[in-house]
Protein backbone atom coordinates (compact mmCIF):
# COMPACT_ATOMS: atom_id res chain seq x y z
CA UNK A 1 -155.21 -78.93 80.06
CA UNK A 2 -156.17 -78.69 76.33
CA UNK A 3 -157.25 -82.21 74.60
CA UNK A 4 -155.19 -82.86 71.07
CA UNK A 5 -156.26 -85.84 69.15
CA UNK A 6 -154.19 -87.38 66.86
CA UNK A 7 -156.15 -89.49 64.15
CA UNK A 8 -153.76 -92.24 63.00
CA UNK A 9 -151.58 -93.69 64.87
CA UNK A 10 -148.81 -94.59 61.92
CA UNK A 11 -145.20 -92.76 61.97
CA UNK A 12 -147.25 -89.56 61.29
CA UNK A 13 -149.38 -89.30 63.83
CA UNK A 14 -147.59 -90.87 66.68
CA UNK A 15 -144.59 -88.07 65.81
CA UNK A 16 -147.53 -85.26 66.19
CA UNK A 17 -148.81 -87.57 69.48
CA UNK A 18 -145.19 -87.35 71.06
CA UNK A 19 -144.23 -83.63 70.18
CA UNK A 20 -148.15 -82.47 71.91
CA UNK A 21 -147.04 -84.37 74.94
CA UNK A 22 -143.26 -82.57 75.02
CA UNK A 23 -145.74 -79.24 74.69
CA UNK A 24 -147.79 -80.03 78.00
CA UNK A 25 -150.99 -81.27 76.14
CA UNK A 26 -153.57 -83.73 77.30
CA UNK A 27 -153.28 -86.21 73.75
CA UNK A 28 -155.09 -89.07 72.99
CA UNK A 29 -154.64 -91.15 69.73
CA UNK A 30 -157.34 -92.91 67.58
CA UNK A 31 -156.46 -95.39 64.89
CA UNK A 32 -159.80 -97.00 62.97
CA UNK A 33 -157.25 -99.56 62.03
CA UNK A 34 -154.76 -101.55 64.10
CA UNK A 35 -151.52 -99.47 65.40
CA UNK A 36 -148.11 -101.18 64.93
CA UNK A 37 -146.11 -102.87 67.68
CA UNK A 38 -143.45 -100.27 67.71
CA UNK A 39 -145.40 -97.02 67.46
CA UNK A 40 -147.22 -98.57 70.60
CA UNK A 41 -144.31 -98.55 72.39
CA UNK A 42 -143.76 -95.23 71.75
CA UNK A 43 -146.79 -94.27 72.56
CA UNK A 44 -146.33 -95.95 76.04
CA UNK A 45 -142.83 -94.89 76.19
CA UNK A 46 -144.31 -91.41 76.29
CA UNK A 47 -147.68 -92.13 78.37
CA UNK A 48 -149.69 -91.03 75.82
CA UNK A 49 -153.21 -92.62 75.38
CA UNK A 50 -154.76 -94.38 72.62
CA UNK A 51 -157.61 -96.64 70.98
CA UNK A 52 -157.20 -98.87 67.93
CA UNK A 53 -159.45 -100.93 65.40
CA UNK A 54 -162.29 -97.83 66.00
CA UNK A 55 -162.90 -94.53 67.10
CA UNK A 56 -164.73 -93.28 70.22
CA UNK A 57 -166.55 -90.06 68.93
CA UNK A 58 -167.58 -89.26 72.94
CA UNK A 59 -163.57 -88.45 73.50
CA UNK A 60 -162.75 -87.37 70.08
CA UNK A 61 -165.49 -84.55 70.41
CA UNK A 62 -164.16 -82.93 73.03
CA UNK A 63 -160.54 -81.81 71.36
CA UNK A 64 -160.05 -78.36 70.89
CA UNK A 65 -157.49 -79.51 67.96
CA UNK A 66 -157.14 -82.41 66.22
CA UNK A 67 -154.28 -83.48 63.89
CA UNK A 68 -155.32 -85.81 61.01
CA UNK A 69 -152.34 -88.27 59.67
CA UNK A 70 -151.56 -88.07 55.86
CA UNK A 71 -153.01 -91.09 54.70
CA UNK A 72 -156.88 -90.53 56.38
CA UNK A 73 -159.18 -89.15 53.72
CA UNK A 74 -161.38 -86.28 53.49
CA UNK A 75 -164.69 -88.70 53.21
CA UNK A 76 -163.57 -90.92 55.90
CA UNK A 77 -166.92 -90.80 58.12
CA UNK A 78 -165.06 -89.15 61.41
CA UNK A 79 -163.80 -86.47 59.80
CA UNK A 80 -166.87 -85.75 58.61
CA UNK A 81 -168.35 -85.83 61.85
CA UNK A 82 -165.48 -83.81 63.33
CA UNK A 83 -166.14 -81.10 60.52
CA UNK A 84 -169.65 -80.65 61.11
CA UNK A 85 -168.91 -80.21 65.06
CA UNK A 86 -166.43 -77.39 63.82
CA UNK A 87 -163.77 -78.70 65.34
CA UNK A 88 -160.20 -77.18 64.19
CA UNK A 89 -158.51 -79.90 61.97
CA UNK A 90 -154.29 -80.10 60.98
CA UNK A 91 -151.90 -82.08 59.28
CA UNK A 92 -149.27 -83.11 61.18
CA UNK A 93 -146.52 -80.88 58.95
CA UNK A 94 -148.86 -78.27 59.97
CA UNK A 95 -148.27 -78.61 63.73
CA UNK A 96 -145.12 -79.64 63.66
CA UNK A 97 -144.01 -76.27 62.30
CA UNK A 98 -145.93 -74.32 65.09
CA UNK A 99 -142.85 -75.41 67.30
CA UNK A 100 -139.78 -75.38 64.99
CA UNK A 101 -137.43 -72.57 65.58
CA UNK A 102 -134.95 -73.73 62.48
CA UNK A 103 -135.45 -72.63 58.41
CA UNK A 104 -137.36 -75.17 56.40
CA UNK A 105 -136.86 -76.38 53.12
CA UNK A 106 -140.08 -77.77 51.82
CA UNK A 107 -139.85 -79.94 48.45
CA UNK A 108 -143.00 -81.54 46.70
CA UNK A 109 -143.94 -82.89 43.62
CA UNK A 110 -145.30 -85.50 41.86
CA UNK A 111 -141.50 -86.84 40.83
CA UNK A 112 -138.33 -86.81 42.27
CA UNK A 113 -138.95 -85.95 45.80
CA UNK A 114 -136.92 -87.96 47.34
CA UNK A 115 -133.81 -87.76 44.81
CA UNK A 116 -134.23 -83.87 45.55
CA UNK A 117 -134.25 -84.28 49.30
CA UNK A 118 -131.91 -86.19 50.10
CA UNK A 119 -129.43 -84.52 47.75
CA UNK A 120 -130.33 -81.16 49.19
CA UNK A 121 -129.83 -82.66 52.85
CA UNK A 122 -126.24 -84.43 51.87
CA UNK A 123 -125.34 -80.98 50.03
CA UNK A 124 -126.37 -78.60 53.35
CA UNK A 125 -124.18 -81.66 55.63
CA UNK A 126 -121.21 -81.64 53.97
CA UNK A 127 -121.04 -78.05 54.18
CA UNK A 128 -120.95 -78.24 57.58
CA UNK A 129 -124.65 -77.17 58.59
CA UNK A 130 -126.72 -78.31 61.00
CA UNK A 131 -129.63 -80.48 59.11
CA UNK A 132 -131.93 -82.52 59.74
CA UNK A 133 -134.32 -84.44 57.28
CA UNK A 134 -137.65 -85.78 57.11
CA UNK A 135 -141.70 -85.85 56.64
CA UNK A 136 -142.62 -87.96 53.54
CA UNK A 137 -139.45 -89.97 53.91
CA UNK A 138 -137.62 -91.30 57.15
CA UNK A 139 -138.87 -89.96 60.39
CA UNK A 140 -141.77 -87.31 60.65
CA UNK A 141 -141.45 -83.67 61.23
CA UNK A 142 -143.18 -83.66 64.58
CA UNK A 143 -140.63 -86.71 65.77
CA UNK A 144 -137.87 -85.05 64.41
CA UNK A 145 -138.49 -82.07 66.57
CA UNK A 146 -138.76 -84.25 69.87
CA UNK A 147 -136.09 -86.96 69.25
CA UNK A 148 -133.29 -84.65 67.69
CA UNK A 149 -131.01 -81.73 68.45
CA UNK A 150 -132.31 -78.83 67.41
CA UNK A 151 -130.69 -78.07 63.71
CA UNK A 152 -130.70 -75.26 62.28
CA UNK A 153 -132.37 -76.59 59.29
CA UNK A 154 -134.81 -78.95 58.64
CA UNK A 155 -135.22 -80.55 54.90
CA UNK A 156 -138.74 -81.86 54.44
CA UNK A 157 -140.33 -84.28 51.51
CA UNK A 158 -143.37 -83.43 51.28
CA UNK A 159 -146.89 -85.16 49.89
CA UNK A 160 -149.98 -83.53 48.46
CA UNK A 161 -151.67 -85.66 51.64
CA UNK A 162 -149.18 -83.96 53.97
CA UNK A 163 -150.31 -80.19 52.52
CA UNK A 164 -153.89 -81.30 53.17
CA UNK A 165 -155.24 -79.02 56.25
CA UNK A 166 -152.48 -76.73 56.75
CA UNK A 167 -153.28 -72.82 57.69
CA UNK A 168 -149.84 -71.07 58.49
CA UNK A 169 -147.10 -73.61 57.55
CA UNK A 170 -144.55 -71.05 55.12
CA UNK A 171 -141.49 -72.92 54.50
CA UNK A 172 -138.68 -70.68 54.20
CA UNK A 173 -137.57 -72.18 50.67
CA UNK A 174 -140.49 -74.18 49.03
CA UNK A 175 -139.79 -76.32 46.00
CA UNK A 176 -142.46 -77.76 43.82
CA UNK A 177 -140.79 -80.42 41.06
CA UNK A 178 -143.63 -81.27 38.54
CA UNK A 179 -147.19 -81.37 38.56
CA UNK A 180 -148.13 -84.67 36.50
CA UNK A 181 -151.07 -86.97 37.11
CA UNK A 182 -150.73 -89.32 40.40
CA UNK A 183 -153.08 -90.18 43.09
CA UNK A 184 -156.14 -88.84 41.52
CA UNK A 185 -158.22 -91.51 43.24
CA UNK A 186 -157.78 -88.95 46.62
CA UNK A 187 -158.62 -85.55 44.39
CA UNK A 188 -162.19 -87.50 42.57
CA UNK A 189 -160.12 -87.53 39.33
CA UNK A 190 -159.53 -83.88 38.90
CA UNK A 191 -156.11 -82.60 37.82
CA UNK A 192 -157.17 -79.21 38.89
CA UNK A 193 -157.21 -80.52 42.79
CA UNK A 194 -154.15 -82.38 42.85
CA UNK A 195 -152.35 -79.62 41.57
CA UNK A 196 -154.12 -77.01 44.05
CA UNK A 197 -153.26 -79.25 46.70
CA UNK A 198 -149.49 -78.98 46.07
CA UNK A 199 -149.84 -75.54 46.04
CA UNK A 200 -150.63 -75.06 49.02
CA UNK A 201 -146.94 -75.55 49.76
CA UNK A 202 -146.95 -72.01 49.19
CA UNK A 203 -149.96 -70.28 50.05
CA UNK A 204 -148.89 -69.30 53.44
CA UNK A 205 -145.23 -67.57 52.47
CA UNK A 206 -144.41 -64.20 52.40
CA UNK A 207 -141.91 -62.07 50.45
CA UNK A 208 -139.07 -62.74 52.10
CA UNK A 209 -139.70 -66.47 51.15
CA UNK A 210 -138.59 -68.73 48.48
CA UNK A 211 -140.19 -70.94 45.75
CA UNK A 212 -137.97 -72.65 43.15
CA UNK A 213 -140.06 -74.42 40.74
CA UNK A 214 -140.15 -75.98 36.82
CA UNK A 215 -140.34 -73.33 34.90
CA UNK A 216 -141.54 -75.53 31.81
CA UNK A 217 -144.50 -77.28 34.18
CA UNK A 218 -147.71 -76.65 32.88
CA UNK A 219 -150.03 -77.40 35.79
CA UNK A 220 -147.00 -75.26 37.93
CA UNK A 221 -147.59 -72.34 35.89
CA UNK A 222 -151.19 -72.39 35.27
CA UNK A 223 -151.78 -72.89 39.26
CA UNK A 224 -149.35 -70.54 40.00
CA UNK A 225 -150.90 -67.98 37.41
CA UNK A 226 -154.34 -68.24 39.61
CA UNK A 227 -153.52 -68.57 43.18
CA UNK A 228 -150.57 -65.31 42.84
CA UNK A 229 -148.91 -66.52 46.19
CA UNK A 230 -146.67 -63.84 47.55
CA UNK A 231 -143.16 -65.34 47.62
CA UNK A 232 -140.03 -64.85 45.28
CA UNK A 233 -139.82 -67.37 42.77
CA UNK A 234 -136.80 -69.12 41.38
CA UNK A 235 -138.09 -70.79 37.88
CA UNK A 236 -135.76 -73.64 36.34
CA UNK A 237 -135.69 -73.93 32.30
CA UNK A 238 -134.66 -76.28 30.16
CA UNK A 239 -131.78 -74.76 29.04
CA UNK A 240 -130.45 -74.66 32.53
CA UNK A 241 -130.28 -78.14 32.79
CA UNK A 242 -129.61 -79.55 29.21
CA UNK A 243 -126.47 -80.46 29.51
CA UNK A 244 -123.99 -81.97 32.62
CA UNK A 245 -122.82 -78.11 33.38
CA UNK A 246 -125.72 -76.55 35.09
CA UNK A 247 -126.72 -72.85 35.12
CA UNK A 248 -128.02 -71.28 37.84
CA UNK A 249 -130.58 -68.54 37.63
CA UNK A 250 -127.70 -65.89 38.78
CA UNK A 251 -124.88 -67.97 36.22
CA UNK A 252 -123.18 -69.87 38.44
CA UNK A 253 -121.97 -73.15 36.68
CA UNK A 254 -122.14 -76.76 38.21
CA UNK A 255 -120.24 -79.38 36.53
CA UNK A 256 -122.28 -83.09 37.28
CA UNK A 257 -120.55 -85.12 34.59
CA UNK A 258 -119.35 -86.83 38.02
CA UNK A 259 -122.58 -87.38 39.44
CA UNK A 260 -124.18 -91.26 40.43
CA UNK A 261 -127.20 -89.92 39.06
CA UNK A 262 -128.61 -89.94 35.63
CA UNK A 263 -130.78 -88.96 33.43
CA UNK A 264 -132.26 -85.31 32.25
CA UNK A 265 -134.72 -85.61 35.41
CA UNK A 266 -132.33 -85.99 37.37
CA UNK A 267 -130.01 -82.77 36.30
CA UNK A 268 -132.97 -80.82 37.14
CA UNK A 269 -133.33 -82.50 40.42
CA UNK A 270 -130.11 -81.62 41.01
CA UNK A 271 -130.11 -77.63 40.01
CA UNK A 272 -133.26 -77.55 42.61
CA UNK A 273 -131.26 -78.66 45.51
CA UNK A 274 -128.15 -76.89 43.82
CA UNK A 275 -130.43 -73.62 43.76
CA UNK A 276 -131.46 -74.36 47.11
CA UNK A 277 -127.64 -74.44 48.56
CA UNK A 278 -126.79 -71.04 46.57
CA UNK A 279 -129.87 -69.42 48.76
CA UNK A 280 -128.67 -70.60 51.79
CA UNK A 281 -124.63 -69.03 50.80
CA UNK A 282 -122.85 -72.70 50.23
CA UNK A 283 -120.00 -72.16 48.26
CA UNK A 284 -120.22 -73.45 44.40
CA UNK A 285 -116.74 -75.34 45.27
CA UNK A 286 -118.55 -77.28 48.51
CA UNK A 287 -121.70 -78.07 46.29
CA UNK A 288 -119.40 -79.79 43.37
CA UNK A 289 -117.95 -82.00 45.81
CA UNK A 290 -121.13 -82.80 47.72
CA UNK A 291 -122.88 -83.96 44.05
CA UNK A 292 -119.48 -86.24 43.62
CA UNK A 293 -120.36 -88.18 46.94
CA UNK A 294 -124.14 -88.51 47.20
CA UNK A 295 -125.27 -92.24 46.95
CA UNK A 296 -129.07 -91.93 46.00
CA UNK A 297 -131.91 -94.18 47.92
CA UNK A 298 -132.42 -97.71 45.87
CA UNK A 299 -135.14 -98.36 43.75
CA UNK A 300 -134.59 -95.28 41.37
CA UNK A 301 -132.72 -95.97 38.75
CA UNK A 302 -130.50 -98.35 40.49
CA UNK A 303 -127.56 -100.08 38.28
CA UNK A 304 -128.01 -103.53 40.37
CA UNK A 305 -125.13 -105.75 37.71
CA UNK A 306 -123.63 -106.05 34.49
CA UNK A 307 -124.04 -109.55 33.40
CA UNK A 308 -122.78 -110.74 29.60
CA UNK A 309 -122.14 -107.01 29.15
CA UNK A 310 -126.21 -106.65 29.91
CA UNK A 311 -126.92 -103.91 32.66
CA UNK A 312 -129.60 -104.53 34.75
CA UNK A 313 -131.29 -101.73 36.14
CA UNK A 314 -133.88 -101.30 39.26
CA UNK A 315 -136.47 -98.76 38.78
CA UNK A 316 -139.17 -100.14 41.39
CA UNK A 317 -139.66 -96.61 42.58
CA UNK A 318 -141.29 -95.47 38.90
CA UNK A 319 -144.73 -96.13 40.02
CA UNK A 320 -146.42 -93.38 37.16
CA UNK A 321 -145.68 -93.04 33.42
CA UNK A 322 -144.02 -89.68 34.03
CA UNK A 323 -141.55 -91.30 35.92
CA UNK A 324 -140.95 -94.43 33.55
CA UNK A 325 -141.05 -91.33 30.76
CA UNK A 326 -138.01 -90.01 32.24
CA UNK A 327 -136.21 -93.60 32.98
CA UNK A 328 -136.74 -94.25 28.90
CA UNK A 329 -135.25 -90.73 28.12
CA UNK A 330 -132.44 -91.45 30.46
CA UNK A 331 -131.39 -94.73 28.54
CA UNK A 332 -129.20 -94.14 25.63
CA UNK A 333 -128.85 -98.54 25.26
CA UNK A 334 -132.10 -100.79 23.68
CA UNK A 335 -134.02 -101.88 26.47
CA UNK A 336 -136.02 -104.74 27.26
CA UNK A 337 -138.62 -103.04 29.94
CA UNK A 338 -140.21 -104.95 32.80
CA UNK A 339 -143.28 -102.69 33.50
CA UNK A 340 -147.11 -103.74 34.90
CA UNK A 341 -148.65 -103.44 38.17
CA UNK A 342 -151.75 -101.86 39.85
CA UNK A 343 -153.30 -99.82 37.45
CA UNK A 344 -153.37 -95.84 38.63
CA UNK A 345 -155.36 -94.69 35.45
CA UNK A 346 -152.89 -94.82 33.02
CA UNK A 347 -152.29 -93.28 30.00
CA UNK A 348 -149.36 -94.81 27.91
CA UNK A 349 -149.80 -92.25 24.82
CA UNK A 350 -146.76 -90.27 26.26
CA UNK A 351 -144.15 -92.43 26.39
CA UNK A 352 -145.27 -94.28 23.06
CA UNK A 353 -142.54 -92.62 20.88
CA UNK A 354 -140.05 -93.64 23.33
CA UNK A 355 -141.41 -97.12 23.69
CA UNK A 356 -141.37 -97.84 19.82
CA UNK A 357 -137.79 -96.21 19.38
CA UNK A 358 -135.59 -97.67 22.60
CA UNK A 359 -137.72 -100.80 23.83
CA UNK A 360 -136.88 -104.19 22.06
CA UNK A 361 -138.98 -106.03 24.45
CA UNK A 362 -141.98 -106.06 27.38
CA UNK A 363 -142.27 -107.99 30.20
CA UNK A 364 -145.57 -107.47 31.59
CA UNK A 365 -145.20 -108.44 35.60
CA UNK A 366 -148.66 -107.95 36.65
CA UNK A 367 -152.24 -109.78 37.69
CA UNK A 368 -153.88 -107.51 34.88
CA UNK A 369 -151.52 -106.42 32.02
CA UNK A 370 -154.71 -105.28 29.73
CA UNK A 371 -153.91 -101.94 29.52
CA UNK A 372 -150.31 -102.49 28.62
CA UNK A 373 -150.84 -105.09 25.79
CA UNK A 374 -153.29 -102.32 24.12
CA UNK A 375 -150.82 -99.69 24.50
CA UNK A 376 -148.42 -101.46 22.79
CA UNK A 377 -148.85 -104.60 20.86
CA UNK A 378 -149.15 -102.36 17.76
CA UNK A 379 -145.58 -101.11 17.80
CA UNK A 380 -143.63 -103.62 19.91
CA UNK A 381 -143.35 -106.98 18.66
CA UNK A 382 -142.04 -108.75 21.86
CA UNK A 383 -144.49 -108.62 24.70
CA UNK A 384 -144.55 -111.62 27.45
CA UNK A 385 -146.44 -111.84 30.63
CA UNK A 386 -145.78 -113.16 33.97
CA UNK A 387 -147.06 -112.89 37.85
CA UNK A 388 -143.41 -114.09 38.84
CA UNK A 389 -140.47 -112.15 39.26
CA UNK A 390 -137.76 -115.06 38.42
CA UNK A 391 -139.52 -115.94 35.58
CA UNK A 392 -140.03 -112.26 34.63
CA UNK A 393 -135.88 -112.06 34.53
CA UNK A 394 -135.28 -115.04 32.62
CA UNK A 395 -137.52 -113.77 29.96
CA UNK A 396 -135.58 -110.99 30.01
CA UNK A 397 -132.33 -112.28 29.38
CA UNK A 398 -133.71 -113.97 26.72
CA UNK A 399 -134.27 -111.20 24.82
CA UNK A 400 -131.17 -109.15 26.32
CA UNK A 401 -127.80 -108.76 24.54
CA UNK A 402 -124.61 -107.35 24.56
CA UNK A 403 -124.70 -103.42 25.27
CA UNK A 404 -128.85 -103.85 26.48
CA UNK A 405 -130.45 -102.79 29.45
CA UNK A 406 -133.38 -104.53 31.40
CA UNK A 407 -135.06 -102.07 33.17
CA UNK A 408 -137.38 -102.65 35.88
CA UNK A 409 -139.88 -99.39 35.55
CA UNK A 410 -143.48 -100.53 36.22
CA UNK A 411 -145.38 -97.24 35.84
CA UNK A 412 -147.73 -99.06 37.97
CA UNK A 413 -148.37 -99.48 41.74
CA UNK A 414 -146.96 -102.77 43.22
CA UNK A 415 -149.64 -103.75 45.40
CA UNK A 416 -151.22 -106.71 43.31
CA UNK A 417 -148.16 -108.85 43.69
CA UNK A 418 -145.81 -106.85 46.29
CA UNK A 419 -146.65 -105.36 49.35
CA UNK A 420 -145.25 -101.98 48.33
CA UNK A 421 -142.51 -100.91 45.35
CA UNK A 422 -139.71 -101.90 47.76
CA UNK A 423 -140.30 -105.23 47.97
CA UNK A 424 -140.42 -105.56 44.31
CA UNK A 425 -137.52 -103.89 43.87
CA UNK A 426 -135.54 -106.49 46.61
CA UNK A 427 -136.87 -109.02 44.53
CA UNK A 428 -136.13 -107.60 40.98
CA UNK A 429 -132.60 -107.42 42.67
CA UNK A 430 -132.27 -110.70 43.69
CA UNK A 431 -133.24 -112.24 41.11
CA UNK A 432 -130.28 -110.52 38.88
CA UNK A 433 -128.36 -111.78 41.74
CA UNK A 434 -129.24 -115.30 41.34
CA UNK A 435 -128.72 -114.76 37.18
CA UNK A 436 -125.19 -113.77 38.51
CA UNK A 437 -124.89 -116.19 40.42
C-alpha cells in the first residue's frame, strides 16, 4: 500500500488526510505545530495516523507523495529536506482534483474572493444546480469530496498558497480578480512571484477551458502576456461595470440597482460570477433574482447601525490598501475612517486623493500607527490613536455627524491586537451596539 503524507494537520491537510484514506492509501499526518482538538478527532474518526509538535523525517521519507497544507512555506526546513530526496510534493487543491468527477469553478485574487464565491455559489443554487463550495473559505476541497454528495459542481476560493505545487489541476472556469500587492512576505518581496503564483490557476487548462479575468489589471495582463496559457479568456472592462446595469461580454444586461452589495468593486465582482452563470446556460431572468437575495459574509462592507442618522460600517475584512481603496470609492458620505493594524508593507500614496477628499477624520487602532500618521498628517487634520476598540468608537462619534459614515477599514492585518480580522470586526460591531444601546 502506497504511503501519502500529509504535512499540516489544519482543515487543509486533514481534508487531503481523509479523502487518501477513502482512496485505499496508507496516510500518515505530520504537524511541526500542535493539531486542533477537532481535526484530531477526525483524524481518529477515520484511523488515520499522525504526529504533532515535530516531524519524524525516518517516516516522512518513505512517501511516494506528499501533500503540503497551504500555510507551510517553501523554506520551512522539511520541505527542503523532502525536495532534495526528490520526493513528489502537492497542494492539497492539487489532489483533491485528481478525484473529482464534477466542473470546477476556480476564483483567485488578491480582492474579493470571497464576495465572488459565494455569489457565484448562491447564483448556480438558486438555479437549481447541484453545488458545492469551498477551499480558501468553509470546508476544503479534499473534505468536500469525502463528506458530501457528489455535485455536479464545485465552486472553489482559491489562495496564491493553495496554487503553490500544483501540476495538472485545470479548473473548468478559472477566474483571477486583481493582482495588487499582498502577502509579499511569502514571494521575498517580489510582485513578479505573487502574481506568477496566481497564475498558475491557469497554467494547466486547455482550450476548451475558461478564464474570466480584469481586463484593466496590470499585473493580469502583463503575466498573462508572458506565460500565453492556452484557455479562452473572458476579459471584464470598465465600461462593463460602470454603472448598476451590467454588460456582459456577449450584451446581455444585468440590472443590480437591487443588490446588498456596494461599491464599483463590487459590480465587477458581481459580472465575474454573473459571467460565470452565462457559461454554465443560467438564464439572465434566474441570475437577477439570485443577485436580489444574496446576503454577503460579514466583515466586508457590513452596514452594522444607523445611529443619530450616522451609519456605521464594518470593513474588518479590508486587510490591504487596495481593498480600503475600493471601500473609500464606494462611500459617497464624509467619513471618519478607523484604519491601523499589522503593517503588510504599506504604501498609502494610492488612496491619498481619496483620503484628503472623503475622510474628515482617522482613528488609528493599532500598537504602531507610524506609518499612518506620515501618510497623512499633512492633509488630514483630525488624526487620534488608540489600542482599544471602545475607545476607538467613541472617538469616532465625536467627530461623526448627521449623514457621516465611520468606517472600520484597517488596510492592515489584525494580529497585533486581534487574533484575526474577525474578531475585530465582532468587536467593532459591538461596540456600535453598545453606542446603540
Amino acid at each position: 500500500m502506497s504511503l501519502i503524507v500529509i504535512l499540516g494537520g489544519g482543515e487543509s491537510g486533514v481534508g487531503a488526510a481523509m479523502l487518501a484514506k477513502r482512496e485505499g492509501f496508507d496516510v500518515f499526518v505530520s504537524d511541526y505545530g500542535k493539531i486542533g482538538e477537532q481535526f484530531k478527532e477526525d483524524l481518529n474518526q477515520h484511523k488515520v495516523r499522525f504526529e504533532e509538535s515535530g516531524h519524524t523525517f525516518e517516516i516522512i521519507g518513505k512517501a511516494q507523495l506528499v501533500v503540503k497544507s497551504p500555510g507551510i512555506p517553501e523554506h520551512a526546513q522539511i520541505v527542503k529536506q523532502l525536495r532534495e530526496q526528490g520526493i513528489d510534493i502537492v497542494s492539497e487543491i492539487e489532489f483533491a482534483s485528481r478525484y473529482c468527477k464534477g466542473k470546477v469553478i476556480g476564483i483567485t485574487g488578491s480582492n474579493g474572493k470571497t464576495t465572488t464565491t459565494l455569489l457565484t455559489h448562491h447564483l448556480i443554487s438558486r438555479a437549481g444546480v447541484s453545488v458545492g463550495i469551498g477551499g480558501n473559505i468553509g470546508n476544503s476541497f479534499a473534505r468536500l469530496l469525502v463528506e458530501e454528495e457528489p455535485k455536479d459542481i464545485y465552486v472553489l476560493e482559491i489562495s496564491s498558497f493553495q496554487l503553490d505545487d500544483v501540476s495538472s489541476f485545470a479548473p473548468d472556469i478559472s477566474v483571477i480578480l486583481n493582482i495588487t500587492a499582498d502577502h509579499l512576505d511569502r514571494y521575498d518581496g517580489d510582485m513578479y512571484k505573487y502574481g506568477a503564483a496566481k497564475l498558475e490557476i491557469t497554467k494547466y487548462q486547455n482550450n476548451d477551458q475558461i478564464l474570466i479575468m480584469n481586463g484593466d489589471d496590470t499585473w493580469t495582463n502583463k503575466l498573462l502576456g508572458e506565460f500565453k496559457p492556452k484557455m479562452r479568456t473572458i476579459a471584464i472592462h470598465f465600461d462593463n461595470y460602470k454603472d448598476t446595469q451590467l454588460t456582459t461580454v456577449s450584451g446581455e444586461k444585468i440590472e443590480t440597482k437591487n443588490s446588498s452589495l456596494r461599491g464599483e468593486h463590487n459590480r465587477f465582482n458581481t459580472l465575474c460570477a454573473t459571467e460565470i452563470c452565462v457559461a454554465l446556460g443560467i438564464d439572465i431572468e434566474l441570475i437577477e433574482s439570485g443577485l436580489k437575495s444574496f446576503k454577503n459574509a460579514p466583515h466586508r462592507l457590513e452596514s452594522v447601525a444607523v445611529i443619530d442618522k450616522v451609519e456605521y460600517i464594518n470593513d474588518s475584512k479590508a486587510t490591504n490598501v487596495e481593498s480600503v481603496y475600493y471601500a473609500l470609492l464606494a462611500m459617497d458620505q464624509p467619513i471618519v475612517w478607523i484604519a491601523g493594524g499589522k503593517d503588510k508593507g504599506n504604501d498609502y500614496s494610492s488612496i491619498a486623493k481619496f483620503v484628503e477628499q472623503k475622510v474628515k477624520a482617522i482613528i488609528c487602532l493599532g500598537v504602531d500607527n507610524e506609518k499612518l500618521l506620515d501618510a497623512f498628517t499633512p492633509i488630514i487634520k483630525v488624526i487620534e490613536e488608540t489600542q482599544d476598540t471602545n475607545e476607538a468608537l467613541r472617538m469616532a462619534q465625536s467627530y461623526a455627524q448627521a449623514g457621516d459614515v465611520v468606517m472600520l477599514s484597517p488596510a492592515c492585518a489584525s494580529f497585533d491586537l486581534f487574533n484575526n480580522y474577525e474578531h475585530r470586526g465582532e468587536l467593532f460591531k459591538k461596540a456600535v451596539f453598545d453606542l446603540l444601546r
